[in-house]
PDB file of N, CA and C in Angstrom:
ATOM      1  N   UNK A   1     -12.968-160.441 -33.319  1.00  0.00           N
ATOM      2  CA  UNK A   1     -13.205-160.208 -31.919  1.00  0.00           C
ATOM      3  C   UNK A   1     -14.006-158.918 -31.707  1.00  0.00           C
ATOM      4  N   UNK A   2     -13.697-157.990 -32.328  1.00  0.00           N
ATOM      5  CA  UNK A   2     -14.475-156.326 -32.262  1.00  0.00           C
ATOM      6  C   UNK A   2     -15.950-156.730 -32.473  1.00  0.00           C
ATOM      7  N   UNK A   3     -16.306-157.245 -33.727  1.00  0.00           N
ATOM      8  CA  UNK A   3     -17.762-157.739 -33.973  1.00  0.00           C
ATOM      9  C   UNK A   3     -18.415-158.525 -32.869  1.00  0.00           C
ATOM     10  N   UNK A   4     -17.623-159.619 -32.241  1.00  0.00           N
ATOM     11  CA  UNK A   4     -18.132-160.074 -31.251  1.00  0.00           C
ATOM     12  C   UNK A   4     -18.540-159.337 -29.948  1.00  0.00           C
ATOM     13  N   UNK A   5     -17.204-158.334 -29.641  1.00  0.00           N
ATOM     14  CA  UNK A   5     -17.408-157.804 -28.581  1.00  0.00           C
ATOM     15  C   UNK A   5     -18.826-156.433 -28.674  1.00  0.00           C
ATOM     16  N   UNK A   6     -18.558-155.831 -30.098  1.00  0.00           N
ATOM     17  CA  UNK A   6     -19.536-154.989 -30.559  1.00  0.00           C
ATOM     18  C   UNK A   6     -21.465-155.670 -30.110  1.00  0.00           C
ATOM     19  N   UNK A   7     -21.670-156.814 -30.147  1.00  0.00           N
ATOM     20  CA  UNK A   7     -22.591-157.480 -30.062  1.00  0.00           C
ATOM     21  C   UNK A   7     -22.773-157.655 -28.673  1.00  0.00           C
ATOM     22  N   UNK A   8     -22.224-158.035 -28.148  1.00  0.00           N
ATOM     23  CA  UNK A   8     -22.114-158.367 -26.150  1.00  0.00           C
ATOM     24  C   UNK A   8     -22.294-156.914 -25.811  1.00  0.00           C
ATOM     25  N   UNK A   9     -21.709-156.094 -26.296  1.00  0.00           N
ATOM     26  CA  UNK A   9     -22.072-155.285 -25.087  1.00  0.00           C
ATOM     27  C   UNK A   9     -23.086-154.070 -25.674  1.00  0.00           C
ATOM     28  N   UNK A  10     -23.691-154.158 -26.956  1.00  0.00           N
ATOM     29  CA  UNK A  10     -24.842-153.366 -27.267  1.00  0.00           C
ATOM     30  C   UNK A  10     -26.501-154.246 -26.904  1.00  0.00           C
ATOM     31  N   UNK A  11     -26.080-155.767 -26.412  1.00  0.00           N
ATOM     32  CA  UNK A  11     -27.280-156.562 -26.182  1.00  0.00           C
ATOM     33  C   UNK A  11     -27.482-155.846 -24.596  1.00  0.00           C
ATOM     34  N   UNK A  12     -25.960-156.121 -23.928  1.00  0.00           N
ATOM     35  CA  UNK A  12     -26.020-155.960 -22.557  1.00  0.00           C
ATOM     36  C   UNK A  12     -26.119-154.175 -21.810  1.00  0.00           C
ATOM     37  N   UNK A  13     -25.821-153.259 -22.756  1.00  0.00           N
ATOM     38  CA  UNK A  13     -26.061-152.031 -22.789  1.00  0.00           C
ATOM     39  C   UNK A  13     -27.627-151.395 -22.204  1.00  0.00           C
ATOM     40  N   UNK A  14     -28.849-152.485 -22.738  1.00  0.00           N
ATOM     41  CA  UNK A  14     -30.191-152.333 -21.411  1.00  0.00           C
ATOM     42  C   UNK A  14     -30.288-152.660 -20.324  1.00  0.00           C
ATOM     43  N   UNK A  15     -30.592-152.094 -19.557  1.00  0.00           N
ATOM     44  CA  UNK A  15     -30.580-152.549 -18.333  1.00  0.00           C
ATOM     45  C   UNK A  15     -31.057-153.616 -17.556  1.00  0.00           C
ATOM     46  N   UNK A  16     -32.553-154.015 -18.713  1.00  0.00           N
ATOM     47  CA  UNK A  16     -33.206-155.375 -18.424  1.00  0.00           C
ATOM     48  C   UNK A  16     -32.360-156.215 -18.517  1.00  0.00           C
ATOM     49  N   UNK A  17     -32.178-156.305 -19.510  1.00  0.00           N
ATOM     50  CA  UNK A  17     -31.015-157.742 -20.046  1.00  0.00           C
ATOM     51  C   UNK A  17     -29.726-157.487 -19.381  1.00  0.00           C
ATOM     52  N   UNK A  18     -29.381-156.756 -18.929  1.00  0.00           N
ATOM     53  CA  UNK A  18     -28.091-157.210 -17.966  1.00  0.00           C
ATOM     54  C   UNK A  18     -28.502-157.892 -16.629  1.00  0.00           C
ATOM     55  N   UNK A  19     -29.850-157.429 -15.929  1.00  0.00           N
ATOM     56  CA  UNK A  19     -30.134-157.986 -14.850  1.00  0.00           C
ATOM     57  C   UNK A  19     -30.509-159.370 -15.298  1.00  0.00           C
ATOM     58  N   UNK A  20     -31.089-159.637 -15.931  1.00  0.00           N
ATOM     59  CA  UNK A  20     -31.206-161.346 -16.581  1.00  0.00           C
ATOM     60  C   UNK A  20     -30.068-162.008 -16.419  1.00  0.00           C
ATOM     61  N   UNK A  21     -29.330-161.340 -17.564  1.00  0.00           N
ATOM     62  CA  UNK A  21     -27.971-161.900 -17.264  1.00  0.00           C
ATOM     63  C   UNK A  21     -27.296-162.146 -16.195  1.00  0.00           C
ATOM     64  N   UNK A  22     -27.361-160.979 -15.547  1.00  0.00           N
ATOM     65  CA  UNK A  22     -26.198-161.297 -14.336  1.00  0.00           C
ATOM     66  C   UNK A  22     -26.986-162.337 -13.273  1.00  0.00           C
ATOM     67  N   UNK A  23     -28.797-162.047 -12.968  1.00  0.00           N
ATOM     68  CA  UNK A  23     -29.372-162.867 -12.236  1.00  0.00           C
ATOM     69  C   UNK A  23     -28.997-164.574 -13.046  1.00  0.00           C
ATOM     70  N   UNK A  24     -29.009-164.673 -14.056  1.00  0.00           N
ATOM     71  CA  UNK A  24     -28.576-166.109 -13.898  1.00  0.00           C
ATOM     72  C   UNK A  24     -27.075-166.560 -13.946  1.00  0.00           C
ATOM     73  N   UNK A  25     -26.357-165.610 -14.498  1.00  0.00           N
ATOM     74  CA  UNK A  25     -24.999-165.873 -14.162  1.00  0.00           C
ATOM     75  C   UNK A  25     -24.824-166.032 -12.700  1.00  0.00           C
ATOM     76  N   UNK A  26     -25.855-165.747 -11.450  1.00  0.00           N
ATOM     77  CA  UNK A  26     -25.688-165.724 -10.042  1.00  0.00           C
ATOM     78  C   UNK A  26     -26.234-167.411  -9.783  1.00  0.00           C
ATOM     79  N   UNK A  27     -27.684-167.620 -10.402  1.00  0.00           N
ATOM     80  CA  UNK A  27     -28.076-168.702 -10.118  1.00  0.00           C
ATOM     81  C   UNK A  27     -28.288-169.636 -10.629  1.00  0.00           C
ATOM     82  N   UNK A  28     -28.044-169.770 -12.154  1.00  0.00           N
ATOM     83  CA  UNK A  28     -27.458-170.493 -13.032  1.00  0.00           C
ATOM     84  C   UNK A  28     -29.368-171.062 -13.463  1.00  0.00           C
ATOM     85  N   UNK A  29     -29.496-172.087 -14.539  1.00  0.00           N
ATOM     86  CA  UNK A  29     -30.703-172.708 -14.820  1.00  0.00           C
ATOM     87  C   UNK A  29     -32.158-171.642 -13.803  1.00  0.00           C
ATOM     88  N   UNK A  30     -32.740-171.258 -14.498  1.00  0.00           N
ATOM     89  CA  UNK A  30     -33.897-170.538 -13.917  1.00  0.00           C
ATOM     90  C   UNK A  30     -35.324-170.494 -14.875  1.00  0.00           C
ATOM     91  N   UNK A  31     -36.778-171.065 -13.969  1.00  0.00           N
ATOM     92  CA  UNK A  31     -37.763-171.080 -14.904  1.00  0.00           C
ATOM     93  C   UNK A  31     -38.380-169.471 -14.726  1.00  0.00           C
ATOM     94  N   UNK A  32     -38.721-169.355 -16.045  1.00  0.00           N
ATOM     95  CA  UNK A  32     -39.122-167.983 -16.425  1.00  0.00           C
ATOM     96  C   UNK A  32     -40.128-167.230 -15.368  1.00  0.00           C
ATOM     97  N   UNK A  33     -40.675-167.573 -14.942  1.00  0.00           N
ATOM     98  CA  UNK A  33     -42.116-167.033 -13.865  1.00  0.00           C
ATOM     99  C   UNK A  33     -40.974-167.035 -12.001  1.00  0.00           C
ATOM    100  N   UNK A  34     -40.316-167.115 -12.217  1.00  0.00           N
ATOM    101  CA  UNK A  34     -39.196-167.061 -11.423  1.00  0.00           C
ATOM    102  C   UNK A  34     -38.139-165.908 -11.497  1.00  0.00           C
ATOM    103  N   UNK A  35     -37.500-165.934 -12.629  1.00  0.00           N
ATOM    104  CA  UNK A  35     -36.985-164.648 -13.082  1.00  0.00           C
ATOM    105  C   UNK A  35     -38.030-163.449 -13.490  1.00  0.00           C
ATOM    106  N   UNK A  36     -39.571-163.683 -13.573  1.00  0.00           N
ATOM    107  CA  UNK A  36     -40.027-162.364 -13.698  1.00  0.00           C
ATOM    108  C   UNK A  36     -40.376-161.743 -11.882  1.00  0.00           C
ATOM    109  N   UNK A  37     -40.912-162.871 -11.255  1.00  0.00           N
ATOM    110  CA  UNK A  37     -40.984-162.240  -9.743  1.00  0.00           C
ATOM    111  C   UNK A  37     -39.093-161.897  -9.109  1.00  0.00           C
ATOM    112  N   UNK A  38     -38.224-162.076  -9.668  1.00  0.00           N
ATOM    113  CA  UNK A  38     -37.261-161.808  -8.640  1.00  0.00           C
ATOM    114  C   UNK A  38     -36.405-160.678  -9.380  1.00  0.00           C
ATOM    115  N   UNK A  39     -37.022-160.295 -10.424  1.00  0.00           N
ATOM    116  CA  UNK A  39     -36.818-159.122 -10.908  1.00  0.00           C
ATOM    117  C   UNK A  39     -38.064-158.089 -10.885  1.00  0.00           C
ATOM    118  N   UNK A  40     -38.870-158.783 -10.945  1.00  0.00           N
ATOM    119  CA  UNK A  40     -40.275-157.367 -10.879  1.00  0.00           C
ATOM    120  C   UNK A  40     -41.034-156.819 -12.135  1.00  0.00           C
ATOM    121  N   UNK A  41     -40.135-158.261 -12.723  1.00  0.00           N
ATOM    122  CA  UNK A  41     -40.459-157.485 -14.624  1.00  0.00           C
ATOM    123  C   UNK A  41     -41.996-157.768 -14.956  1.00  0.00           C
ATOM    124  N   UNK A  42     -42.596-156.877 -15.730  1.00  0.00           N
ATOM    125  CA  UNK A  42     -43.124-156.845 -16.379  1.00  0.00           C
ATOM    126  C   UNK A  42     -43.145-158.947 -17.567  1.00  0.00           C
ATOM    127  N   UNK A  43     -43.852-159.179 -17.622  1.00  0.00           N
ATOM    128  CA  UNK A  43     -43.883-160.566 -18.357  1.00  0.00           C
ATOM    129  C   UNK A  43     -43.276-160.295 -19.643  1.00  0.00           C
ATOM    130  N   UNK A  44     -44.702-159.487 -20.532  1.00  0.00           N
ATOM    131  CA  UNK A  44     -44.698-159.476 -22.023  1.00  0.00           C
ATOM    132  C   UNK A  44     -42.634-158.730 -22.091  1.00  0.00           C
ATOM    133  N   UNK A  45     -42.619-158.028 -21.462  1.00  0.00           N
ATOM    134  CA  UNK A  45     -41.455-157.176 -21.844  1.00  0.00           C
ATOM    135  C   UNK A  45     -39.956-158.047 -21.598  1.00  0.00           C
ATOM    136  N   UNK A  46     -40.124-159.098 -20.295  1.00  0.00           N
ATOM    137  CA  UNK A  46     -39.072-159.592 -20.127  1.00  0.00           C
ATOM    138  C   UNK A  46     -38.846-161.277 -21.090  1.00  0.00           C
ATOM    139  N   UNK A  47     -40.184-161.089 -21.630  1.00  0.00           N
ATOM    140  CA  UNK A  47     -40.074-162.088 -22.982  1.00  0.00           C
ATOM    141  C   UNK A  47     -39.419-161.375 -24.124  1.00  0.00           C
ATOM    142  N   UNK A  48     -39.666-160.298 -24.566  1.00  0.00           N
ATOM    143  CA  UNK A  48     -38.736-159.804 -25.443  1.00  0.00           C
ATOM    144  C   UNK A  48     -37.518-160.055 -25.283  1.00  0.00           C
ATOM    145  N   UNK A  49     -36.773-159.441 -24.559  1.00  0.00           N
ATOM    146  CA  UNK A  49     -35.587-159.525 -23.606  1.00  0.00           C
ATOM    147  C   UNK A  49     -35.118-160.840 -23.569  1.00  0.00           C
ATOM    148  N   UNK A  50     -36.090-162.166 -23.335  1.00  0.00           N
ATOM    149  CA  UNK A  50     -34.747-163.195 -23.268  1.00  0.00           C
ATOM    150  C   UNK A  50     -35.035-163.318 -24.885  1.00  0.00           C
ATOM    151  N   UNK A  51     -36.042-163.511 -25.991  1.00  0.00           N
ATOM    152  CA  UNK A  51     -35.653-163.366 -27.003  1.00  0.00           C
ATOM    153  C   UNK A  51     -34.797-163.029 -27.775  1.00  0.00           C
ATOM    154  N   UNK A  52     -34.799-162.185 -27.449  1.00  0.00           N
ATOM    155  CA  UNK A  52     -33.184-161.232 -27.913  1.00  0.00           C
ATOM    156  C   UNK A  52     -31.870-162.326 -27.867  1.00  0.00           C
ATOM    157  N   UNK A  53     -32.125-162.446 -26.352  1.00  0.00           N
ATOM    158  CA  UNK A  53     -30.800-162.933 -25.708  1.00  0.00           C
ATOM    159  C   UNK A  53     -30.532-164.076 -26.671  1.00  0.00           C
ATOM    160  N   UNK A  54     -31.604-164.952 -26.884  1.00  0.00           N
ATOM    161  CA  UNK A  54     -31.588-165.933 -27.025  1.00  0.00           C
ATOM    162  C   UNK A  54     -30.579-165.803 -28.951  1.00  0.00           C
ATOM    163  N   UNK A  55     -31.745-164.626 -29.615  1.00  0.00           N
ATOM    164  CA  UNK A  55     -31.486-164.730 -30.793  1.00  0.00           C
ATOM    165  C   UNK A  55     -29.640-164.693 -30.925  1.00  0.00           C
ATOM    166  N   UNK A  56     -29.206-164.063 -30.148  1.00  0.00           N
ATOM    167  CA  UNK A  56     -28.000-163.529 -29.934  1.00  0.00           C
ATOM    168  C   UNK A  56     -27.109-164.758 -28.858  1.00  0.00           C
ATOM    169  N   UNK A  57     -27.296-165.743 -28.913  1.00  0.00           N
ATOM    170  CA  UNK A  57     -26.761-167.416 -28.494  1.00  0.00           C
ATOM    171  C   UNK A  57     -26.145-166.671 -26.612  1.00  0.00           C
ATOM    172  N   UNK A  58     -27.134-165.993 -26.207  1.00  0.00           N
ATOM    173  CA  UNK A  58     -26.218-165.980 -24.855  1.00  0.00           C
ATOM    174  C   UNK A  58     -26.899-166.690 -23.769  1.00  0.00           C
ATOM    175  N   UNK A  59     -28.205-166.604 -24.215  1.00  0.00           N
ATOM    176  CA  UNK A  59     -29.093-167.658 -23.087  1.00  0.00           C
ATOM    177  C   UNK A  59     -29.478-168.997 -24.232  1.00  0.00           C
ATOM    178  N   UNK A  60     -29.879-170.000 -23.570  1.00  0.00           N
ATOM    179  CA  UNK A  60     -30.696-171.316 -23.815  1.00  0.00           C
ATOM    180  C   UNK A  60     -31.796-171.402 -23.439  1.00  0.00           C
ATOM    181  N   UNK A  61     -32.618-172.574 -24.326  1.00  0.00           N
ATOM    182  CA  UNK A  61     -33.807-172.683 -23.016  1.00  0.00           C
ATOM    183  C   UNK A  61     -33.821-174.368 -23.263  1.00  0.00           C
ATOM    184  N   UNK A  62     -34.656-174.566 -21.595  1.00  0.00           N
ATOM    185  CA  UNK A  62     -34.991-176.246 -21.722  1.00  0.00           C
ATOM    186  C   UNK A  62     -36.332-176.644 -21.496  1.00  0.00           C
ATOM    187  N   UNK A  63     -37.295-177.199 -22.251  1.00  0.00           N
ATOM    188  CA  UNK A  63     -38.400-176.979 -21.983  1.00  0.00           C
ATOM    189  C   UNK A  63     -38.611-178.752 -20.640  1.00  0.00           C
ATOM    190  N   UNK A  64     -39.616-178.051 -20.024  1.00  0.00           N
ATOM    191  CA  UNK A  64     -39.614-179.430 -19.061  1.00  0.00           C
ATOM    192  C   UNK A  64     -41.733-179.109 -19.259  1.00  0.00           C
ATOM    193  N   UNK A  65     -42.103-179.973 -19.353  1.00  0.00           N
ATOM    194  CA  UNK A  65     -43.751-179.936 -19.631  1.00  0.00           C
ATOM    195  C   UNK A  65     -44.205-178.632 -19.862  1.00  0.00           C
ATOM    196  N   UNK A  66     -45.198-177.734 -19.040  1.00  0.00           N
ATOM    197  CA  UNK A  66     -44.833-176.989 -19.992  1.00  0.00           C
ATOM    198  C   UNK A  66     -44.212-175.386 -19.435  1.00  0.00           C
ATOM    199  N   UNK A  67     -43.087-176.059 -18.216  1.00  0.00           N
ATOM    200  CA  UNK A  67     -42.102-175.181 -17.998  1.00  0.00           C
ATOM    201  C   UNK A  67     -40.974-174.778 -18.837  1.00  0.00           C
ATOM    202  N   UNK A  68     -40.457-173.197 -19.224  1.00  0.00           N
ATOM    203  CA  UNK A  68     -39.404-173.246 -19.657  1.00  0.00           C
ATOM    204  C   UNK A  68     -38.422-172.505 -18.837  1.00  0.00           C
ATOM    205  N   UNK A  69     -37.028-173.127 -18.967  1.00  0.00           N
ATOM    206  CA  UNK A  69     -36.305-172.772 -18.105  1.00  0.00           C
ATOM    207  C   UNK A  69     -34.875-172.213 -18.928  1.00  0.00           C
ATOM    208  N   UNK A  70     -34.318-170.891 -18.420  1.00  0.00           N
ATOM    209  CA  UNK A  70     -33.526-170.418 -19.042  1.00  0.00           C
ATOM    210  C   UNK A  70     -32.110-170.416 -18.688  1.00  0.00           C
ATOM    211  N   UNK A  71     -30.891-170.758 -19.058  1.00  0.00           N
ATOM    212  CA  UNK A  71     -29.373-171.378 -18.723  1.00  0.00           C
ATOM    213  C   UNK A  71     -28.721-169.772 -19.618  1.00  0.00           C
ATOM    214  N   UNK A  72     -27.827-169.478 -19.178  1.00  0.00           N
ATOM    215  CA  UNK A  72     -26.782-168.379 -19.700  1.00  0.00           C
ATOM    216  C   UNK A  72     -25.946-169.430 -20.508  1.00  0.00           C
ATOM    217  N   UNK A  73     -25.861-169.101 -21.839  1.00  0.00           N
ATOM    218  CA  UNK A  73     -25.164-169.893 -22.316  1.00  0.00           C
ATOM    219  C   UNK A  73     -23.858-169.383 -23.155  1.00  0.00           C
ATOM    220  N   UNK A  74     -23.590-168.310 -23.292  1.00  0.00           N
ATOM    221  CA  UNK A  74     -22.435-167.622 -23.832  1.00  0.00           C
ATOM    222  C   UNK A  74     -21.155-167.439 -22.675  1.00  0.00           C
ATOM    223  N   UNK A  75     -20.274-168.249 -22.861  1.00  0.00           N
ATOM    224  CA  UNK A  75     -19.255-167.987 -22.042  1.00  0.00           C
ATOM    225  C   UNK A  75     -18.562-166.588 -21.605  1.00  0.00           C
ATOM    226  N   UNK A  76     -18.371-166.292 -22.829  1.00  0.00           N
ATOM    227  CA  UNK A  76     -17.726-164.567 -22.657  1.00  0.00           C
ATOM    228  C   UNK A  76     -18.665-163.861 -21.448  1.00  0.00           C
ATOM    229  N   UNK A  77     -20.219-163.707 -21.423  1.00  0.00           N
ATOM    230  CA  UNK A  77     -20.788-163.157 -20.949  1.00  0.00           C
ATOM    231  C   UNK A  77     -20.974-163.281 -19.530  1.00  0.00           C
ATOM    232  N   UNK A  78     -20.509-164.281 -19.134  1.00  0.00           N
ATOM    233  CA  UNK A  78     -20.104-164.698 -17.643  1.00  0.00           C
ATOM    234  C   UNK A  78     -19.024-164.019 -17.369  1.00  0.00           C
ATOM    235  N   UNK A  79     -17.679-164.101 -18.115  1.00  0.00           N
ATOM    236  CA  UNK A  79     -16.794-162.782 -17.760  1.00  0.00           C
ATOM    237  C   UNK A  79     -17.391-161.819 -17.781  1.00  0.00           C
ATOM    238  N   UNK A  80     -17.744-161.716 -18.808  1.00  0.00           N
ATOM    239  CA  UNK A  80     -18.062-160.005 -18.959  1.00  0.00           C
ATOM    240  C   UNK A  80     -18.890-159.201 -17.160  1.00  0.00           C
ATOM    241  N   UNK A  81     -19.460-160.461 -16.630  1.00  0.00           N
ATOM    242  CA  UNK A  81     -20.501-159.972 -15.508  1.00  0.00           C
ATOM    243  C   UNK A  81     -19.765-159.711 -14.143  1.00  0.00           C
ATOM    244  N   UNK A  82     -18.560-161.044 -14.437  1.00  0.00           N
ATOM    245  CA  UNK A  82     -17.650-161.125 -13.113  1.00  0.00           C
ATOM    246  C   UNK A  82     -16.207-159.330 -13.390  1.00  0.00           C
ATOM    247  N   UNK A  83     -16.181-159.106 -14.682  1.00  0.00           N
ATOM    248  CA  UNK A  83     -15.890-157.799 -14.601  1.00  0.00           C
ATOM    249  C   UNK A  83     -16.090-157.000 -14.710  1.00  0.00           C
ATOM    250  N   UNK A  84     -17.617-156.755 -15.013  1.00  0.00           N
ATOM    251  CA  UNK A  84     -18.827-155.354 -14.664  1.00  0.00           C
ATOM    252  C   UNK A  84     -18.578-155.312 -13.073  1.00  0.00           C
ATOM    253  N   UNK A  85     -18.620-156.187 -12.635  1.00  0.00           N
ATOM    254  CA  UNK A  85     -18.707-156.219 -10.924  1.00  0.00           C
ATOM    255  C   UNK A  85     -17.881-155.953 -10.176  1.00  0.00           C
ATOM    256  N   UNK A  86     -16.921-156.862 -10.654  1.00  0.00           N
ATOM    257  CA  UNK A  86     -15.535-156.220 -10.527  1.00  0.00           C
ATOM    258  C   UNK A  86     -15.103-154.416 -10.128  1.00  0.00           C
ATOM    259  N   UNK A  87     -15.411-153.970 -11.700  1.00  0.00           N
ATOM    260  CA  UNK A  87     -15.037-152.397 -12.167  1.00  0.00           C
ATOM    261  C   UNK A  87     -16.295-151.929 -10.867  1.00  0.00           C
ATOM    262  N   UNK A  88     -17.563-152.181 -10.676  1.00  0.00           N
ATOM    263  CA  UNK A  88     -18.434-151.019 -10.330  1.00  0.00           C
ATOM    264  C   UNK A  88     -18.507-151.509  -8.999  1.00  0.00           C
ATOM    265  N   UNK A  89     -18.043-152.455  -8.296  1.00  0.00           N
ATOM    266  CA  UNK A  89     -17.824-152.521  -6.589  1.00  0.00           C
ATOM    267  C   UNK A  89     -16.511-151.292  -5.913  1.00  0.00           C
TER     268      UNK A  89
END
């Protein structure tokens, strides 16, 4: 469990990738050119970022032609967001 938890929260420790996260933990399935305007990101940089995520099994992707669309896929990490929010409200 330490290793696991060690991993969740040094991915989620940037600030990019928590807003990813938590933005789709809010709206669940999201295509990428979507999550870069409703965050403001930078492209090249917020491709790193779901990379990561991805390498690290917390997001998915689904390709639809030649949209890709990104799903939160690590359960823990949905807690983890509903009690970041929790603690900092």
């Amino acid at each position: 469990m330490a290793e696991e938890a060690t991993i969740l929260l040094t991915e989620l420790a940037n600030s990019e990738r928590l807003m990813i996260v938590t933005l789709l933990h809010e709206q669940g399935e999201m295509y990428v050119n979507d999550i870069v305007s409703t965050l403001g990101a930078n492209r090249a940089s917020l491709s790193r970022h779901l990379a990561r995520l991805r390498q690290h099994s917390m997001v998915t992707t689904r390709r639809k032609h030649n949209r890709i669309y990104y799903t939160l896929s690590h359960p823990k990490v949905g807690e983890l967001i509903k009690t970041l929010s929790g603690v900092m409200t």
